[in-house]
C-alpha atoms as a PDB file:
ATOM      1  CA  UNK A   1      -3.707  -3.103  28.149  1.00  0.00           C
ATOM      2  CA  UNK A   2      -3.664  -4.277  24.668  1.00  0.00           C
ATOM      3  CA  UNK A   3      -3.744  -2.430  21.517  1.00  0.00           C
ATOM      4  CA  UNK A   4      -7.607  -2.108  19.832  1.00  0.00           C
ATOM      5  CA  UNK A   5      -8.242  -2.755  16.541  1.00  0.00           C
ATOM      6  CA  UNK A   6      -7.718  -0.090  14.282  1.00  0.00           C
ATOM      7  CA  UNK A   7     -10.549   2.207  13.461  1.00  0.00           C
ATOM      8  CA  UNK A   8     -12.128   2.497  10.281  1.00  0.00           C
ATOM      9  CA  UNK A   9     -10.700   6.123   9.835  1.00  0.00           C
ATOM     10  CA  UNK A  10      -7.189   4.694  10.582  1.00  0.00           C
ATOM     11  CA  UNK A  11      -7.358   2.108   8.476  1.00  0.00           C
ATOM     12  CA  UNK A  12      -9.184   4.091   5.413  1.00  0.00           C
ATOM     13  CA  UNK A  13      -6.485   7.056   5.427  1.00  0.00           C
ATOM     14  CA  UNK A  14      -2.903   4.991   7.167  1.00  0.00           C
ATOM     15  CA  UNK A  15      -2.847   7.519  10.254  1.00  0.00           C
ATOM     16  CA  UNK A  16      -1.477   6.088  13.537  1.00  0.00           C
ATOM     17  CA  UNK A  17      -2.113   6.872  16.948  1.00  0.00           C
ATOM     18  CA  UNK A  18       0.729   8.201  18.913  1.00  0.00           C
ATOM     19  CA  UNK A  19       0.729   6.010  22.059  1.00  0.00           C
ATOM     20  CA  UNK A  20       3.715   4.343  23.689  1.00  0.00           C
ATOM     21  CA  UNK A  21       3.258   0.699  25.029  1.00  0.00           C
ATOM     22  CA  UNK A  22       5.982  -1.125  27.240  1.00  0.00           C
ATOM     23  CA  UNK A  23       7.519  -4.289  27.148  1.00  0.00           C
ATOM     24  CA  UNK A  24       4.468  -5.780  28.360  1.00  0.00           C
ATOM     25  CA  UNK A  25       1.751  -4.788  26.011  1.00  0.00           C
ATOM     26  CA  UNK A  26       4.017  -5.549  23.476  1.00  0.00           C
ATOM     27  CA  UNK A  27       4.361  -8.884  24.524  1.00  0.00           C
ATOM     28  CA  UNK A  28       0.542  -9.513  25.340  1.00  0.00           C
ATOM     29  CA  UNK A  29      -0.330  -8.335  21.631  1.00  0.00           C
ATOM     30  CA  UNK A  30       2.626 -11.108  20.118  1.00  0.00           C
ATOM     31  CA  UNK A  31       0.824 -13.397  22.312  1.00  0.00           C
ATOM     32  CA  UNK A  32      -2.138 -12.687  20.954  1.00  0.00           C
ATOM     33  CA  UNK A  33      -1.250 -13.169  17.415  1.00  0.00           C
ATOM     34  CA  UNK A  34       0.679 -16.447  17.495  1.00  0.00           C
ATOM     35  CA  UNK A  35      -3.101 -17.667  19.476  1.00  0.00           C
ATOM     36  CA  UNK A  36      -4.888 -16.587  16.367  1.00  0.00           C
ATOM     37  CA  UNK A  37      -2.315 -18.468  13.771  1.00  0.00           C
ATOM     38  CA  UNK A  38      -1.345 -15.253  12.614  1.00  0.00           C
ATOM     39  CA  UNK A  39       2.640 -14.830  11.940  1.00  0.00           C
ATOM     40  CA  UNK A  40       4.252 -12.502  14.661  1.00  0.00           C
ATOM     41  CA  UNK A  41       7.321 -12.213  12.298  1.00  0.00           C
ATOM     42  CA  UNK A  42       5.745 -10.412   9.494  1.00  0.00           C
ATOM     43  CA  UNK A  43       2.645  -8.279   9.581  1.00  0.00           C
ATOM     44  CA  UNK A  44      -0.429  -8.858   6.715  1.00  0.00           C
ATOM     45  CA  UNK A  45      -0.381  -5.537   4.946  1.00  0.00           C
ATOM     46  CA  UNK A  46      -3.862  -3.565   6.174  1.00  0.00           C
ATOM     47  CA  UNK A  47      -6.914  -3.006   3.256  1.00  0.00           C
ATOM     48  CA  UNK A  48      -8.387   0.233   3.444  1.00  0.00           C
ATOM     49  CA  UNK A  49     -12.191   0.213   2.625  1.00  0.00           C
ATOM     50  CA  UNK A  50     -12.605   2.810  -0.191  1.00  0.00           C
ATOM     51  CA  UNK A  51     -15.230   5.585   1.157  1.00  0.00           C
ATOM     52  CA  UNK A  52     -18.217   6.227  -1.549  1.00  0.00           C
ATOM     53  CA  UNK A  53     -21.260   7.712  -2.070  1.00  0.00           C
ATOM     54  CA  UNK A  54     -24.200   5.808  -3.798  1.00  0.00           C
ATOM     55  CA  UNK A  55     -27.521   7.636  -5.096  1.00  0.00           C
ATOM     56  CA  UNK A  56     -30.243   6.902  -7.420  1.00  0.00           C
ATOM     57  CA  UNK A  57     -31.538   9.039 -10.396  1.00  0.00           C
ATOM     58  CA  UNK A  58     -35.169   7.882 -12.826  1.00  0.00           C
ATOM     59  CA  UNK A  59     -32.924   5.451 -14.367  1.00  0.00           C
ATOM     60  CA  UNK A  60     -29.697   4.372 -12.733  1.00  0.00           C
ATOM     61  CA  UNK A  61     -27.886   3.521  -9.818  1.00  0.00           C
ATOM     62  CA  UNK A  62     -24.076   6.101  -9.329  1.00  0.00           C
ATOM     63  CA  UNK A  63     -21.476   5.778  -6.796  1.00  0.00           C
ATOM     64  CA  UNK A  64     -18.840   7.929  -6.493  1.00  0.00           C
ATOM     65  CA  UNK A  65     -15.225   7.020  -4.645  1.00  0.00           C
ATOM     66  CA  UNK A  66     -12.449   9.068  -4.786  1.00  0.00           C
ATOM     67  CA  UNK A  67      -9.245   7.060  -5.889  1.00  0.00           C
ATOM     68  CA  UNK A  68      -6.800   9.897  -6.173  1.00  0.00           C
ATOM     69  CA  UNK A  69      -3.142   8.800  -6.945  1.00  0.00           C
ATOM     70  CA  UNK A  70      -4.767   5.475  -8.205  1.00  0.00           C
ATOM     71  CA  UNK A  71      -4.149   4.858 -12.381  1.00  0.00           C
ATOM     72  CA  UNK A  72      -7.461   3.564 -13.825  1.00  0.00           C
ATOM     73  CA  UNK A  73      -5.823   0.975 -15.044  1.00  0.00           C
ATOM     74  CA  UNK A  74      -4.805  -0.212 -11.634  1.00  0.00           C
ATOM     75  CA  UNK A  75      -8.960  -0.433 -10.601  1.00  0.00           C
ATOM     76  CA  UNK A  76     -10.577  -3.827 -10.627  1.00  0.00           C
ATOM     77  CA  UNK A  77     -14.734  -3.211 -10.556  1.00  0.00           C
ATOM     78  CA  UNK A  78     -16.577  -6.381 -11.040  1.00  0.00           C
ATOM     79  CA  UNK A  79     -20.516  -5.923 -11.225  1.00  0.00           C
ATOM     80  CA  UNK A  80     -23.070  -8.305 -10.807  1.00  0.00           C
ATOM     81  CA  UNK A  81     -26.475  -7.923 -11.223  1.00  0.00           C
ATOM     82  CA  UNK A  82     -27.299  -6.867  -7.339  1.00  0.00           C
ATOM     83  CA  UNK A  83     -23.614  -5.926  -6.019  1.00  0.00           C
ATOM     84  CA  UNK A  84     -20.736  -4.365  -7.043  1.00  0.00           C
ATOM     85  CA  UNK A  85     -16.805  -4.907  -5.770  1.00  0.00           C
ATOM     86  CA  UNK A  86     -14.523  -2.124  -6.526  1.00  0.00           C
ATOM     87  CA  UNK A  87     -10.789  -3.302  -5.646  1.00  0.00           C
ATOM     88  CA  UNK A  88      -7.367  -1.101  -6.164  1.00  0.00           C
ATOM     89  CA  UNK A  89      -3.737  -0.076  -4.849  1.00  0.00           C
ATOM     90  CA  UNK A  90      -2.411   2.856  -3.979  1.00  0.00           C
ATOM     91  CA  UNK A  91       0.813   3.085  -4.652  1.00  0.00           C
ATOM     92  CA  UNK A  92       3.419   5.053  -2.158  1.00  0.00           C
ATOM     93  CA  UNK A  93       6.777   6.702  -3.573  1.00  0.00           C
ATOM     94  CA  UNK A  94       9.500   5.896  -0.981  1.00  0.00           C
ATOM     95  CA  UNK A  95      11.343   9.353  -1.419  1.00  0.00           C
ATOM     96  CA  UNK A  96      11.142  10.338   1.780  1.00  0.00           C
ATOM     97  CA  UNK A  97      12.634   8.746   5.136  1.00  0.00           C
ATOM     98  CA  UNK A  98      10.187   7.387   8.076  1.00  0.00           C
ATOM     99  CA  UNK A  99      11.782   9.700  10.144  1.00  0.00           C
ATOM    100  CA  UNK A 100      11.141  12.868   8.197  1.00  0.00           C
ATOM    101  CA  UNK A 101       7.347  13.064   8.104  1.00  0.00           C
ATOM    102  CA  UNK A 102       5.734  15.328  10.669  1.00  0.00           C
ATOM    103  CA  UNK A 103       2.047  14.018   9.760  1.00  0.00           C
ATOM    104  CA  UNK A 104       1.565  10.990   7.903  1.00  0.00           C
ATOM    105  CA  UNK A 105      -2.049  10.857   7.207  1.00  0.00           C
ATOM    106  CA  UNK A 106      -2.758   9.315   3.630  1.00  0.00           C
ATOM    107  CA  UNK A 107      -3.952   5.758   2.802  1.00  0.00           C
ATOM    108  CA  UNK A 108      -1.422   3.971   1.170  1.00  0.00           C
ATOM    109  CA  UNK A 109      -1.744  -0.128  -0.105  1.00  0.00           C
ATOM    110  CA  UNK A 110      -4.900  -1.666  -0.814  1.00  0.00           C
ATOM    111  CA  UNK A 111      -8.324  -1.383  -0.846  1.00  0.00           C
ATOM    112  CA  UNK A 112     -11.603  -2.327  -1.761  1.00  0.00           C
ATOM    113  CA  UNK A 113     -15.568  -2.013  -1.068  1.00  0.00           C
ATOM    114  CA  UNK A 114     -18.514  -4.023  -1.885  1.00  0.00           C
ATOM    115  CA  UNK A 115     -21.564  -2.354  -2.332  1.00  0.00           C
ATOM    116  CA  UNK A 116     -24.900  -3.911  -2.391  1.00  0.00           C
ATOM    117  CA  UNK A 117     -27.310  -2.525  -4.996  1.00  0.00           C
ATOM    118  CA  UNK A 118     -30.963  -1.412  -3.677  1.00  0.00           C
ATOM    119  CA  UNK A 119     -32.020  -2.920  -7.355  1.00  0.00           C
ATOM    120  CA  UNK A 120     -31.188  -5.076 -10.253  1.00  0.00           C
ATOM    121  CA  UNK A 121     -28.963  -3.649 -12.834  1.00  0.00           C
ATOM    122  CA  UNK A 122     -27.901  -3.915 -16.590  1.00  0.00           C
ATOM    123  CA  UNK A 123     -24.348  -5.156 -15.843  1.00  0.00           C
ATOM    124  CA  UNK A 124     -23.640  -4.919 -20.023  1.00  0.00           C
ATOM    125  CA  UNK A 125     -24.842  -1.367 -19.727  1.00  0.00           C
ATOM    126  CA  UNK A 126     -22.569  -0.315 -16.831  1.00  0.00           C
ATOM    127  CA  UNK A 127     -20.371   2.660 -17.498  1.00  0.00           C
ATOM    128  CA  UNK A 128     -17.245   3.810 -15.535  1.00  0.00           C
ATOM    129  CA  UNK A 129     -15.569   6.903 -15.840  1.00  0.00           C
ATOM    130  CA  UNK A 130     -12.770   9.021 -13.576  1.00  0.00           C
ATOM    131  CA  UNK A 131     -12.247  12.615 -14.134  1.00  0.00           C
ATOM    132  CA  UNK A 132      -9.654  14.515 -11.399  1.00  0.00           C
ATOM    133  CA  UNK A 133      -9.506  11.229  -8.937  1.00  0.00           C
ATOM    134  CA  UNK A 134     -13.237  10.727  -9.260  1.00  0.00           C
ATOM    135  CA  UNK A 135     -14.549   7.632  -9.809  1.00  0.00           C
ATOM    136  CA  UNK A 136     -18.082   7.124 -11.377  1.00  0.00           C
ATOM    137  CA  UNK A 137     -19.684   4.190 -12.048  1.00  0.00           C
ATOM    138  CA  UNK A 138     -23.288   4.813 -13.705  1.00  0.00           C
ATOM    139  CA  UNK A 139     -25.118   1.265 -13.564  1.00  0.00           C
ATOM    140  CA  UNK A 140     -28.724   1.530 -15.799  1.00  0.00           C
ATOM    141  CA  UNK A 141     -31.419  -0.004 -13.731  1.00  0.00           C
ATOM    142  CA  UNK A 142     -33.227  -3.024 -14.678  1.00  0.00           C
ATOM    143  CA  UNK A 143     -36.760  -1.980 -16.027  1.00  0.00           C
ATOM    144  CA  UNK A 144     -39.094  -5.004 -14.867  1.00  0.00           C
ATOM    145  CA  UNK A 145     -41.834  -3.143 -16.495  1.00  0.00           C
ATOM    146  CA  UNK A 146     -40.506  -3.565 -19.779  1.00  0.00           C
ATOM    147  CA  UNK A 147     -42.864  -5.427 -22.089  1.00  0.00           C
ATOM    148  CA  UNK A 148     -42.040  -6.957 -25.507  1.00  0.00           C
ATOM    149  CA  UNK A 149     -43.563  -8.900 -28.192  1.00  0.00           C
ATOM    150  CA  UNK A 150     -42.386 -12.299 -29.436  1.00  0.00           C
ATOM    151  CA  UNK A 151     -43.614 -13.314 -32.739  1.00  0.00           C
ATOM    152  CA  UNK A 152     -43.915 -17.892 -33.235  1.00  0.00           C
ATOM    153  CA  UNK A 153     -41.563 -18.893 -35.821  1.00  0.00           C
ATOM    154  CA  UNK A 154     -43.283 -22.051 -37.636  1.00  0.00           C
ATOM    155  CA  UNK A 155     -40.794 -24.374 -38.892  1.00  0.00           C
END
């Protein structure tokens, strides 16, 4: 039987099932790849999807993601006025041998997550800040009940 997909939980923190496969699966699943015009000589690297939470107050939109172990400067957050695309790397120190782990559980490499917004926001008004790995992004919301006056200029 071939190998299924990874799960999101795999995929979001790099665990691995333990399962052996023989000869055969092994083959099936190269098979399967060179049908989809994907290289069976070098594996894409996996994206994680970043987990967050997203909540409303009077006035804005927050989400929350943890990016632990990810320098701010590394984050790319591009905001629109109805979505918002948070993209980073997390980047592994090879100190330690394969071999030598007993669990190897963290998310390592990319990752991103698109989040659409239940309302318009300000985009110029959006704020992000990270404190102990935690990401918040405050976006204002867009008040469509807003009124202002405009005075005629005669020229």
């Amino acid at each position: 039987m071939a190998k299924n997909k990874k799960s999101f939980f795999e995929r979001l923190t790099g665990s691995i099932k333990v399962e052996e496969y023989d000869d055969a699966d092994d083959a099936l699943r190269a098979d399967e790849k060179s049908q989809n015009g994907q290289s069976i000589t070098a594996e894409e690297p996996e994206s994680g999807q970043l987990a967050v939470d997203v909540f409303q107050n009077q006035d804005s939109i927050v989400i929350k993601a943890m990016v632990a172990g990810v320098r701010p400067d590394s984050l790319d957050i591009s905001i629109t006025r109805d979505m918002v695309t948070i993209k980073g790397t997390r980047e592994e120190t090879r100190e330690i041998n394969d071999e030598d782990y007993f669990f190897k559980e963290l998310f390592w490499g990319t990752f991103s997550r698109t989040i659409l917004l239940p309302q318009e926001v300000e985009v110029e008004e959006a704020e992000a800040t990270e404190v102990n790995g935690l990401l918040t992004i405050k976006l204002p919301k867009v008040d469509k009940g807003r009124q202002t006056k405009l005075k005629v200029k005669s020229l």
